[in-house]
Protein backbone atom coordinates (compact mmCIF):
# COMPACT_ATOMS: atom_id res chain seq x y z
CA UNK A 1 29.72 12.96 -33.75
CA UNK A 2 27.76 10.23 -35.77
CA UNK A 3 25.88 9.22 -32.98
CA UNK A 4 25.48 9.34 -29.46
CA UNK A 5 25.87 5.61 -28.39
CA UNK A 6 29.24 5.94 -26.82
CA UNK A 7 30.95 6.50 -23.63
CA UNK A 8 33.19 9.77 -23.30
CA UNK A 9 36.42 9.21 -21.28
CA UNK A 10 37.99 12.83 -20.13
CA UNK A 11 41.51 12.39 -18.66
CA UNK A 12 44.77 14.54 -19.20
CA UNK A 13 46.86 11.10 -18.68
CA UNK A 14 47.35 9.47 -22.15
CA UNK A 15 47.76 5.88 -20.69
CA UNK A 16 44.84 6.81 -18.71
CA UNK A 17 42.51 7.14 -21.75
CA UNK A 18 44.15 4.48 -23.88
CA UNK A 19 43.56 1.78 -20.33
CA UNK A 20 39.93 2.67 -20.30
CA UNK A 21 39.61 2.72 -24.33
CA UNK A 22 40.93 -0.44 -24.68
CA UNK A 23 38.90 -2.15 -21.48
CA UNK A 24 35.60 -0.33 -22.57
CA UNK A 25 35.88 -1.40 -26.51
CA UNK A 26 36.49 -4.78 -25.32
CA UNK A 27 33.06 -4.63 -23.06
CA UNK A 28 31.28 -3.78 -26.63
CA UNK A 29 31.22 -0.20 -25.73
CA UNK A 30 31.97 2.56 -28.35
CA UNK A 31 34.22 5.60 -27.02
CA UNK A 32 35.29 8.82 -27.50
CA UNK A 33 38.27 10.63 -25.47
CA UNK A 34 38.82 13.91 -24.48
CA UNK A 35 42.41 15.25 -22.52
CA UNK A 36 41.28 18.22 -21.59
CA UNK A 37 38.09 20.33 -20.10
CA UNK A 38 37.38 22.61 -23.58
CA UNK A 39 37.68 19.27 -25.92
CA UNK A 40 35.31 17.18 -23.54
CA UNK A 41 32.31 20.65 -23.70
CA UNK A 42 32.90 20.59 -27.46
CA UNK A 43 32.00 16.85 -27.66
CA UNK A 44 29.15 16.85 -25.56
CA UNK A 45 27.76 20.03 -27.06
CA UNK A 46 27.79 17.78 -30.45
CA UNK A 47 26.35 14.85 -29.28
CA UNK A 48 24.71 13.49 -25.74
CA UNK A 49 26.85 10.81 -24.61
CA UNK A 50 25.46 7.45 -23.09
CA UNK A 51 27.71 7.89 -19.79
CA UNK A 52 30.57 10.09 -19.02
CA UNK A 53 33.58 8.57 -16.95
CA UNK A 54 36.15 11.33 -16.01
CA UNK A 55 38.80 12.54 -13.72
CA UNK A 56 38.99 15.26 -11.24
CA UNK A 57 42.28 16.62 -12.04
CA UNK A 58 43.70 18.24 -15.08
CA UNK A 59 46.84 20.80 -14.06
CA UNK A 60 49.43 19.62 -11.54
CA UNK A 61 47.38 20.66 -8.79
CA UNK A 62 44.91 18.34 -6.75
CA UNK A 63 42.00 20.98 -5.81
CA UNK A 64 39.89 19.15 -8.42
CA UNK A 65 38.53 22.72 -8.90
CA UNK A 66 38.10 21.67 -12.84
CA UNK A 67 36.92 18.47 -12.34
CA UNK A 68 33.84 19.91 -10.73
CA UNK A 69 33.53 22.72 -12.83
CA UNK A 70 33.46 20.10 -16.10
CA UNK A 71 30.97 18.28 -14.32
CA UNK A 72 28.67 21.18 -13.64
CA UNK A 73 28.94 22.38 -16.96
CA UNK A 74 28.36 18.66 -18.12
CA UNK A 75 25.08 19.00 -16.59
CA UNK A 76 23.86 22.01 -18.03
CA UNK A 77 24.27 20.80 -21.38
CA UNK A 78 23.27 16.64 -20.67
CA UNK A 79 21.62 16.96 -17.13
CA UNK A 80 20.32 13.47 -18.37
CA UNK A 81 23.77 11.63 -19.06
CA UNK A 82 24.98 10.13 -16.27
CA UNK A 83 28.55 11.06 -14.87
CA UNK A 84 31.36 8.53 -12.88
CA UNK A 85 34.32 10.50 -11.21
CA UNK A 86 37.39 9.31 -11.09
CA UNK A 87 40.02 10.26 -8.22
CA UNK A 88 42.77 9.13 -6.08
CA UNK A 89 41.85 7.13 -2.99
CA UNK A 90 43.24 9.71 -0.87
CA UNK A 91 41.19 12.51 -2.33
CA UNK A 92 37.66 10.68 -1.79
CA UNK A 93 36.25 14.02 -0.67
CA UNK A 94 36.73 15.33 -4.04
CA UNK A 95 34.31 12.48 -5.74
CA UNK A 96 31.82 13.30 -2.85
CA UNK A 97 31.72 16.90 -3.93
CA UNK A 98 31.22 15.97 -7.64
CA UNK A 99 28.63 13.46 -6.71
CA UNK A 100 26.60 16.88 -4.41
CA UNK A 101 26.35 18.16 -7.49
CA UNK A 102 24.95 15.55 -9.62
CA UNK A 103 27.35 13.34 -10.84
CA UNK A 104 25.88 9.55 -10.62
CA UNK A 105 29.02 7.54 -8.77
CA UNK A 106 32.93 7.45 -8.20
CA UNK A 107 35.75 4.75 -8.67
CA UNK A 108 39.14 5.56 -7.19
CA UNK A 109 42.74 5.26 -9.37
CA UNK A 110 44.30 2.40 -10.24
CA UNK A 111 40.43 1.04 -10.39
CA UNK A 112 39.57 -2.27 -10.34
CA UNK A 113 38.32 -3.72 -13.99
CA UNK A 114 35.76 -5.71 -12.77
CA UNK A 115 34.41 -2.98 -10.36
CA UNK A 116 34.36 -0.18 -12.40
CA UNK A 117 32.19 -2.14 -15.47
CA UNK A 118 29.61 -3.43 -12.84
CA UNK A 119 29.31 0.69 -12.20
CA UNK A 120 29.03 1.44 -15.12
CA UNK A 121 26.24 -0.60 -16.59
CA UNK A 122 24.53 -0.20 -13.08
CA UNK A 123 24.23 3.55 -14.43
CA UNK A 124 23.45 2.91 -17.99
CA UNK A 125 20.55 0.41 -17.03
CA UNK A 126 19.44 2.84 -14.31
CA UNK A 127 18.96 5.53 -17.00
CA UNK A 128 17.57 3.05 -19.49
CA UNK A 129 14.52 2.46 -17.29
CA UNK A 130 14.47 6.36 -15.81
CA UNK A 131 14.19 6.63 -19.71
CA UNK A 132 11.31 4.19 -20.19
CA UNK A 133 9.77 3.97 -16.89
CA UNK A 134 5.63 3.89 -16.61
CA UNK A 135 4.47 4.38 -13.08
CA UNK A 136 3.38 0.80 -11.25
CA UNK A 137 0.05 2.19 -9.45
CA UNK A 138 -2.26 -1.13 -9.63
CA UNK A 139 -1.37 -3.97 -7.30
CA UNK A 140 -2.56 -6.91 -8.75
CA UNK A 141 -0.90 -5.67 -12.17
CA UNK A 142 2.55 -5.41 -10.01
CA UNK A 143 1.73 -9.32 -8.57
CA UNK A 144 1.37 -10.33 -12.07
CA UNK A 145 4.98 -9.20 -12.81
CA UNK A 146 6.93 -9.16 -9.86
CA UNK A 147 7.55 -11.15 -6.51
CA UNK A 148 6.30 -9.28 -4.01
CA UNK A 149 3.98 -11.79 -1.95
CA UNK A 150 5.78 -11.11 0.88
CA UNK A 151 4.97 -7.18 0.85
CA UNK A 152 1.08 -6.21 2.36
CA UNK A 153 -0.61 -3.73 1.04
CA UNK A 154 -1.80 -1.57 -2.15
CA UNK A 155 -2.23 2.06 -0.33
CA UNK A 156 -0.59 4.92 -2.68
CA UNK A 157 2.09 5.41 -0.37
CA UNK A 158 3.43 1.76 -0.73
CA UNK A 159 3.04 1.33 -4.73
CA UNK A 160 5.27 4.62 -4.87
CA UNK A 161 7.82 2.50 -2.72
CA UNK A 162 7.33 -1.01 -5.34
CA UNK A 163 7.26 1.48 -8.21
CA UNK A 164 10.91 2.53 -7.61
CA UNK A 165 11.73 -0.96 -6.25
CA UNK A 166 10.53 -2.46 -9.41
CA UNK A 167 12.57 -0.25 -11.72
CA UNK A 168 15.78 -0.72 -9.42
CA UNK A 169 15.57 -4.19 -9.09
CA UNK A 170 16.91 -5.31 -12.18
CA UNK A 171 20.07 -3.00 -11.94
CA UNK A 172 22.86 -3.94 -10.33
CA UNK A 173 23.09 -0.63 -7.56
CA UNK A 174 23.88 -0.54 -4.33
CA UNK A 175 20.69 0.75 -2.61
CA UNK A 176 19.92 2.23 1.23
CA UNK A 177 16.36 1.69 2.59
CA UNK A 178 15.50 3.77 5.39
CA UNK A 179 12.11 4.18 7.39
CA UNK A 180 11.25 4.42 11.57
CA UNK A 181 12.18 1.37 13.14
CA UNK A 182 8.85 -1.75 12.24
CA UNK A 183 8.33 -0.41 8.94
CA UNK A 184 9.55 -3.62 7.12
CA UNK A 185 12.68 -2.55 5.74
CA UNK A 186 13.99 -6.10 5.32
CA UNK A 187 11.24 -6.89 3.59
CA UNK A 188 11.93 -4.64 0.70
CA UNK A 189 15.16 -5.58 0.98
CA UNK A 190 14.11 -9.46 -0.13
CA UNK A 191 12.05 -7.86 -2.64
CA UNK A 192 14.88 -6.13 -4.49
CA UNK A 193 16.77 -9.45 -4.60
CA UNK A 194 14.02 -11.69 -5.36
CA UNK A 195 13.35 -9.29 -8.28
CA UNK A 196 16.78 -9.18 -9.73
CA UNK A 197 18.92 -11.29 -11.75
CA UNK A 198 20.57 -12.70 -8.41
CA UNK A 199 17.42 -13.99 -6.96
CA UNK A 200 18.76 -17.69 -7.15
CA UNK A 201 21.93 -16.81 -5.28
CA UNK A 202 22.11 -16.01 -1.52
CA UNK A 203 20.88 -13.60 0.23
CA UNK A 204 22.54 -12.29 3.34
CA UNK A 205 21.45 -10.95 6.00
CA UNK A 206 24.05 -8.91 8.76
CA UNK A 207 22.66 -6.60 11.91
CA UNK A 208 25.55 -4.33 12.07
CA UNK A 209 23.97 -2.72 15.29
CA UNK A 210 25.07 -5.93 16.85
CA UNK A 211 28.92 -5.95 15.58
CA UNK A 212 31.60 -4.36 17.79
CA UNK A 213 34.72 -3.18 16.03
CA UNK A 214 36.57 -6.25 17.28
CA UNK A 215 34.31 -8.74 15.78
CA UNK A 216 33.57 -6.48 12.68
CA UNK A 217 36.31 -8.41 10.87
CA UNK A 218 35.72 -11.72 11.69
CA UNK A 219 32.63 -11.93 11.10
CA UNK A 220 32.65 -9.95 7.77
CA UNK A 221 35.89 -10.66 5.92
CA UNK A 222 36.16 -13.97 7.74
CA UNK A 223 39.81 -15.59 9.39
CA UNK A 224 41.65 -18.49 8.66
CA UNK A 225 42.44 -20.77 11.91
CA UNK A 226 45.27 -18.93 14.15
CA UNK A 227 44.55 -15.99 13.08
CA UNK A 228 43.68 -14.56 16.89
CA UNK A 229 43.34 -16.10 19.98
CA UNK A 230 40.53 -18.61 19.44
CA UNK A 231 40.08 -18.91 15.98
CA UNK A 232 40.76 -22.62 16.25
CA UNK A 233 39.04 -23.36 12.97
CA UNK A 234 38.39 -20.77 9.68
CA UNK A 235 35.54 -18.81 8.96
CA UNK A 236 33.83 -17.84 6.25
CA UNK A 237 32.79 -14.19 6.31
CA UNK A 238 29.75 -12.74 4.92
CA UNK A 239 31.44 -10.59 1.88
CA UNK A 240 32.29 -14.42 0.70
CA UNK A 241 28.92 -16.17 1.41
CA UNK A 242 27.17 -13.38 -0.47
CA UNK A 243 29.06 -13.90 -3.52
CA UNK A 244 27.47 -13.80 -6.61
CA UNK A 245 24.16 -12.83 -4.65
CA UNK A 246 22.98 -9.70 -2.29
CA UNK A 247 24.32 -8.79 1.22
CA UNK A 248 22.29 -6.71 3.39
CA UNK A 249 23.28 -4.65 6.08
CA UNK A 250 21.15 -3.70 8.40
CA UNK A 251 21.30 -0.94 11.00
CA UNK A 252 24.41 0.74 8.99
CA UNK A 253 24.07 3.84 10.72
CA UNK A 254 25.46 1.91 14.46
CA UNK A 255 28.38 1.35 12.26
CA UNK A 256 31.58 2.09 14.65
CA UNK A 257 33.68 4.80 13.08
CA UNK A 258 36.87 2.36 12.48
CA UNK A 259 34.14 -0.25 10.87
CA UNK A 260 33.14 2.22 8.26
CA UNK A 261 36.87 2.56 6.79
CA UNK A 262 36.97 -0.97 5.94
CA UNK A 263 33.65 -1.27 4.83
CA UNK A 264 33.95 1.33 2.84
CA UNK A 265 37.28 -0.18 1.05
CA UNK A 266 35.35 -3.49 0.04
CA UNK A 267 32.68 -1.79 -1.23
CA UNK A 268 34.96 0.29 -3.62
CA UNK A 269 36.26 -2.69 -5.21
CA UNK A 270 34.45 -5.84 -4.09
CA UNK A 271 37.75 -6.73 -2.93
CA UNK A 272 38.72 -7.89 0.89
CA UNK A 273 41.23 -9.65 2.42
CA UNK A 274 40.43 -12.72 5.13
CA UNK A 275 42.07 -12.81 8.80
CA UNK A 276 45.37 -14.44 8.68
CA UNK A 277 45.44 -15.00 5.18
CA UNK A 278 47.39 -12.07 2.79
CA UNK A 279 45.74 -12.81 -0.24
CA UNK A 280 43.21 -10.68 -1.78
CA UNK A 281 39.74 -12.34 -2.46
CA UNK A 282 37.32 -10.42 -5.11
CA UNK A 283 33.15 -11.03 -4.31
CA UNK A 284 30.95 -9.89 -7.13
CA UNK A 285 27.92 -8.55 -5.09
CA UNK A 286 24.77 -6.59 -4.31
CA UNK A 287 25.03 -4.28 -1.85
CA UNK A 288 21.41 -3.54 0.47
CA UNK A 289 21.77 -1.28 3.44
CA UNK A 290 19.27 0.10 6.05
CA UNK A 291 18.87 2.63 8.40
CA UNK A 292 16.19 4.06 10.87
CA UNK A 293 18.66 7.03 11.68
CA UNK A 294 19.04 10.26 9.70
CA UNK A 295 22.51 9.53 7.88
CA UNK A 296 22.83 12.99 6.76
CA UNK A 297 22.52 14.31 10.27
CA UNK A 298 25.04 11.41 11.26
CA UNK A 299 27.47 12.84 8.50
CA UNK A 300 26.90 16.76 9.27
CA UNK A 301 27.92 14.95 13.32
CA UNK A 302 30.47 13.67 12.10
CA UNK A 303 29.50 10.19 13.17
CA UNK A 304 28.96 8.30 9.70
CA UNK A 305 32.02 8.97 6.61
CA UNK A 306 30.48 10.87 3.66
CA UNK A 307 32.25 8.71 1.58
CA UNK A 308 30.65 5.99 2.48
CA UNK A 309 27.68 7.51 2.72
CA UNK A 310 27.36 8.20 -1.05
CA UNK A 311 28.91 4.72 -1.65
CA UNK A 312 25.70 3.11 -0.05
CA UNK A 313 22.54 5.45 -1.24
CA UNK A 314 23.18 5.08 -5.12
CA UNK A 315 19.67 4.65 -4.86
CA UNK A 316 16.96 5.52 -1.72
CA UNK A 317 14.09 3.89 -1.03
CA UNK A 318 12.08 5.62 2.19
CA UNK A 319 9.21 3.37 3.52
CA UNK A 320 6.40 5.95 5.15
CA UNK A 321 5.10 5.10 8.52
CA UNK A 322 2.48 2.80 8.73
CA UNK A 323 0.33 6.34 9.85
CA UNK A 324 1.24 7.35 7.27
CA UNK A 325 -0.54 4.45 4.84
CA UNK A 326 -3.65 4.12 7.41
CA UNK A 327 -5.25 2.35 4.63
CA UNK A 328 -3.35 -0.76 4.51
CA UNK A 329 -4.11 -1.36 8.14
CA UNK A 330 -7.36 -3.49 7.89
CA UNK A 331 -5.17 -5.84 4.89
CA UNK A 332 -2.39 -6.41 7.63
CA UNK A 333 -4.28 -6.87 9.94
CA UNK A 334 -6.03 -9.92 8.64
CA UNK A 335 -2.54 -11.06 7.23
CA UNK A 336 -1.45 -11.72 10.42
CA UNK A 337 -4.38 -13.29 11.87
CA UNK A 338 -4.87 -15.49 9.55
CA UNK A 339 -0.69 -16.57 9.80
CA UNK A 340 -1.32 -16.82 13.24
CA UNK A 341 -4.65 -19.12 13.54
CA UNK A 342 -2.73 -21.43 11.16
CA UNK A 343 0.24 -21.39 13.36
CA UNK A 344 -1.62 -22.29 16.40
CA UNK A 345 -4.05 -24.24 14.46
CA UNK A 346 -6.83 -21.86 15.99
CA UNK A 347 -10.53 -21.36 13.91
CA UNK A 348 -10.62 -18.34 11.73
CA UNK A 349 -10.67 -14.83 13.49
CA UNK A 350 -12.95 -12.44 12.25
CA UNK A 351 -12.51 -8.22 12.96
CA UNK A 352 -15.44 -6.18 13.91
CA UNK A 353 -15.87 -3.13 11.84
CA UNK A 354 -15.20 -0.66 15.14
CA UNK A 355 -12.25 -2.80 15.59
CA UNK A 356 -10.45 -2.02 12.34
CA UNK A 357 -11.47 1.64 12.51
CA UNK A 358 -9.94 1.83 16.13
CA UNK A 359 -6.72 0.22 14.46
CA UNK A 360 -7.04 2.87 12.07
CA UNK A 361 -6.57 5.51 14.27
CA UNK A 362 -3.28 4.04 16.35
CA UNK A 363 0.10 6.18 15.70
CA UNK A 364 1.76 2.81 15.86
CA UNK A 365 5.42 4.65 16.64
CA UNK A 366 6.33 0.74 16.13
CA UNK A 367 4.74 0.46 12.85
CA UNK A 368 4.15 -2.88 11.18
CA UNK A 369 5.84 -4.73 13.92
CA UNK A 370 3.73 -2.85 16.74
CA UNK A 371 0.51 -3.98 14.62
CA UNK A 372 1.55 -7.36 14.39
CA UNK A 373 2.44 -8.13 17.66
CA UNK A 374 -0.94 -5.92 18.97
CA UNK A 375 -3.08 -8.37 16.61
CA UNK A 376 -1.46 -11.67 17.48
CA UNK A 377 -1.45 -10.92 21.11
CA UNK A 378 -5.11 -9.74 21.13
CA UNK A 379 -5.95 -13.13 19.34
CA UNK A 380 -4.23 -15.56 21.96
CA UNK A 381 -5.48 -13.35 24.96
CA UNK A 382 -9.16 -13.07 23.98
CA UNK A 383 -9.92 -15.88 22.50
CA UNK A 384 -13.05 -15.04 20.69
CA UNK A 385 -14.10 -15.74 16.97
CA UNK A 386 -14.80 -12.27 16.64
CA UNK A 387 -12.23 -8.72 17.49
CA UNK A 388 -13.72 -5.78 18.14
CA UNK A 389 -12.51 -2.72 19.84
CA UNK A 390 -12.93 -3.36 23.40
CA UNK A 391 -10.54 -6.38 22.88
CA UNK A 392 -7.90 -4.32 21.00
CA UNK A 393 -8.21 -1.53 23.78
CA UNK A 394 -7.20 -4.02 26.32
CA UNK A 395 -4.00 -4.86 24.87
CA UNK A 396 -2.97 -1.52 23.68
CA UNK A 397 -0.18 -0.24 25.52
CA UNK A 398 -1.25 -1.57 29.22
CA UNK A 399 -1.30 -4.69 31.41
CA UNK A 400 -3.53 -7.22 29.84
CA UNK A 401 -6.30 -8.40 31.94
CA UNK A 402 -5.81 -12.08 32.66
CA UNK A 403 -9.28 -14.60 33.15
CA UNK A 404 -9.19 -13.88 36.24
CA UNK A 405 -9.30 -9.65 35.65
CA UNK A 406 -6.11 -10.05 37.47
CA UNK A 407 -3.50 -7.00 36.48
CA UNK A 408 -0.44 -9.29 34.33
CA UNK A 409 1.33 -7.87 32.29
CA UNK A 410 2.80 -9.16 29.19
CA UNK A 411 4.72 -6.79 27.24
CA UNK A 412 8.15 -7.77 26.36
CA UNK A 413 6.95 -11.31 26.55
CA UNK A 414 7.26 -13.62 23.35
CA UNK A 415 4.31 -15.08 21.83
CA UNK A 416 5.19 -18.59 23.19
CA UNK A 417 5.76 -17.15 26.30
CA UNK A 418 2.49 -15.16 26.04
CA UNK A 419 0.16 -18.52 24.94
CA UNK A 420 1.85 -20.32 28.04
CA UNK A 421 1.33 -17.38 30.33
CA UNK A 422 -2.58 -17.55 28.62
CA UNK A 423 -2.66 -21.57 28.92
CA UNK A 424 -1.72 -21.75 32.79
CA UNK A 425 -4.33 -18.54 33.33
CA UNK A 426 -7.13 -20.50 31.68
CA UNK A 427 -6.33 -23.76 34.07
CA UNK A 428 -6.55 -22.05 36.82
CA UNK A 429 -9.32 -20.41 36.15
CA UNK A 430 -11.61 -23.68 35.03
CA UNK A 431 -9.83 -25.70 37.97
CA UNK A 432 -7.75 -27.79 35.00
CA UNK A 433 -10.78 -28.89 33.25
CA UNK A 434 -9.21 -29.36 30.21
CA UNK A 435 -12.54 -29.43 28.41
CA UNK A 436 -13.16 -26.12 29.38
CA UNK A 437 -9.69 -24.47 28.73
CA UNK A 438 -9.73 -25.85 25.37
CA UNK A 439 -13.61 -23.86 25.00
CA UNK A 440 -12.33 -20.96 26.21
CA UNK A 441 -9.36 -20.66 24.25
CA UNK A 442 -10.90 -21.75 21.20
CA UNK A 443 -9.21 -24.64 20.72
CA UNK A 444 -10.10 -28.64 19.83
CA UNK A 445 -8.88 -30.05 23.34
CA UNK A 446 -6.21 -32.13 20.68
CA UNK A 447 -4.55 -28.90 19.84
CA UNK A 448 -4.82 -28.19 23.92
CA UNK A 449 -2.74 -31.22 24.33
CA UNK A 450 -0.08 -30.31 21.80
CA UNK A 451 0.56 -27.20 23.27
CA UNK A 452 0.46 -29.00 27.26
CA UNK A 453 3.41 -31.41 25.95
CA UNK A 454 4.97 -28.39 24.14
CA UNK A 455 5.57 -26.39 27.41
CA UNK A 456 5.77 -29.06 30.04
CA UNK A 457 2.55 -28.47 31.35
CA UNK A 458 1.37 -30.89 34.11
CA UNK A 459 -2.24 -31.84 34.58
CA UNK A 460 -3.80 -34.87 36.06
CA UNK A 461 -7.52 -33.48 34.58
């Protein structure tokens, strides 16, 4: 070999190499072929190829026994160089064994053009920046060049997560984010896309915990009017709004069994087909999934395909607990107050120092979401200019004491519902003197009356 800047196809099929020669060439890439296992090890023991794209079978038998063994041996001599399978759609299980042992994706046979060149320069760019990564440790370096104003924090913990969210970004693989339940998952999620070459296309956003297997289609794949009882008009599914952009599916691992099948089929080849309507329709997207369950428990159950499973984690990114980044606690913290004074048009809130530190030492099992809602609940409820620790203890995990040290409690209650609840407390307490209520809450008696109108509050004071 001259060089190493070309992809080596291995396939015992002649048309098979020639296909892929011809497609690849025509992409700009250079290529070398190889119809059996002892030709490919002598070309890769010459030179390190940029990517290796290969089948599983090479005898008349389908064990893909030598398919894995090439790709192990692969890997001994170019553990850097990464390696797509190719296999039959109906032996899937073969791909998922090459890919336990290191090999970087799989297309199935015939393969779709257009799919199987977005995965391959998703793992040529992927290695390009393993290749040239530097570690992003400093935040306001990482504001400078990415978009991640919507992300709080700069604990060690969360530049390891923008680190590997900065290098992935650009790329075009399919990624799974998982993390307990509050740890801001979605947020990441926008990150990725707002760093990547999509970022001006749409990004959407599906709850698969929510999606039964009878709506599953409908509401991804959309239908065309007749399709069912009561489609009187068409839809537009997700896979089709996404298009040219990112999808994100959240809650993946609530996926129904019969779901993950034909999810599974459109992200092979970007390809679906819409309710009532025979024609194929191609996407070109960005795949985003998340999870607060342990998928590989959920596969060793049985309850969550393999398949798909190593069609969606390309790439991981785990967010730790917010325990488990105790540091970033006091910068939240004031993120949301000061989001929520300027929502309610309240004065600046300021945090005592034993506040903070008895923040610090929460578990928060609810994470960021349990902080958030423990901060902006403590701020409506207290009313002072000042938090400290007595007022955070009183809305931890109990009954909050109303003006009236009357037992209420208000968990489960939304933040409107809570500032009414807190409104109506305060009138009855000062006898609807509106002067009054306004003090106590901390509020200009115009902002009082704003929020009277907004919940049809009657007061002849």
């Amino acid at each position: 070999m001259e060089n190493n800047d070309f992809i080596l196809v291995i396939d015992d099929d002649s048309g098979v190499r020639s296909s892929l020669s011809f497609l690849l060439k025509r992409a700009g890439y250079a290529v070398e072929t190889a119809a059996t296992p002892q030709e490919a090890i002598r070309i890769v023991r010459q030179a390190a190829p940029r990517l290796i794209l290969m089948d599983m079978n090479f005898s008349m038998t389908t064990t893909g026994e030598e398919g894995i063994l090439l790709g192990k041996q692969g890997k001994v001599f170019r553990p850097s160089v990464p390696v797509i399978l190719m296999t039959a759609w109906g032996s899937i299980s073969l791909a998922v064994q090459g890919m336990q042992n290191g090999a970087f994706d799989f297309i199935t046979k015939p393969w779709n053009n257009i799919a199987l060149l977005n995965t391959l320069r998703t793992a040529l760019d992927l290695s390009e920046q393993e290749t040239a990564k530097s570690a992003l440790t400093d935040r306001d370096e990482a504001d400078k060049k990415f978009r991640f104003d919507k992300i709080i924090g700069r604990s060690a913990a969360l530049m390891e997560v923008l680190d590997t969210v900065a290098r992935i970004a650009p790329t075009n693989a399919p990624v799974l984010i998982t993390g307990e339940s509050g740890t801001g998952k979605e947020l990441i999620a926008e990150a990725i896309h707002a760093n990547s070459p999509r970022a001006k296309e749409a990004f959407v956003k599906v709850n698969l915990g929510g999606l039964s297997q009878s709506l599953f289609e409908s509401e991804m794949f959309g239908h065309k009017k007749g399709a069912f009882t009561d489609a009187y008009i068409d839809r537009t599914g997700r896979f089709e709004l996404a298009d040219k952009g990112t999808i994100f599916l959240d809650e993946i691992g609530e996926l129904e069994a019969a779901c993950q099948v034909k999810l599974l089929r459109v992200l092979q080849d970007q390809t679906f087909e819409v309710l009532g309507d025979s024609h194929p329709r191609k996407v070109d997207i960005r795949v985003i999934s998340a999870t607060n369950r342990d998928l590989r428990n959920r596969v060793a159950e049985r309850a969550f395909r393999e398949d798909l499973f190593y069609r969606i984690n390309l790439i991981t990114v785990h967010l730790p607990a917010l325990r488990e980044r105790k540091e970033d606690i006091p910068l939240l913290a004031r993120h949301f107050a000061d989001k929520q004074t300027v929502t309610y048009g309240l004065p600046r809130v300021e945090f005592a120092a034993d506040g903070l530190e008895f923040l610090q030492q929460l578990p928060f099992p609810g994470n960021i979401r349990e902080l958030k809602n423990l901060v902006e609940r403590t701020i409506l409820v207290s009313g002072k200019p000042c938090i400290g620790k007595a007022d955070f203890e009183a809305n931890v995990q109990a009954p909050v004491q109303s003006v009236q040290a009357r037992s209420t409690s208000l968990e489960g209650l939304t933040l409107e519902e809570m500032e009414k609840k807190t409104i109506l407390q305060s009138l009855e307490q000062h006898n609807g003197n509106l002067s009054k209520v306004a003090s106590s809450l901390g509020i200009s008696r115009a902002a009082l009356y704003r929020r009277l109108e907004k919940y049809g509050i009657l007061t002849d004071k």
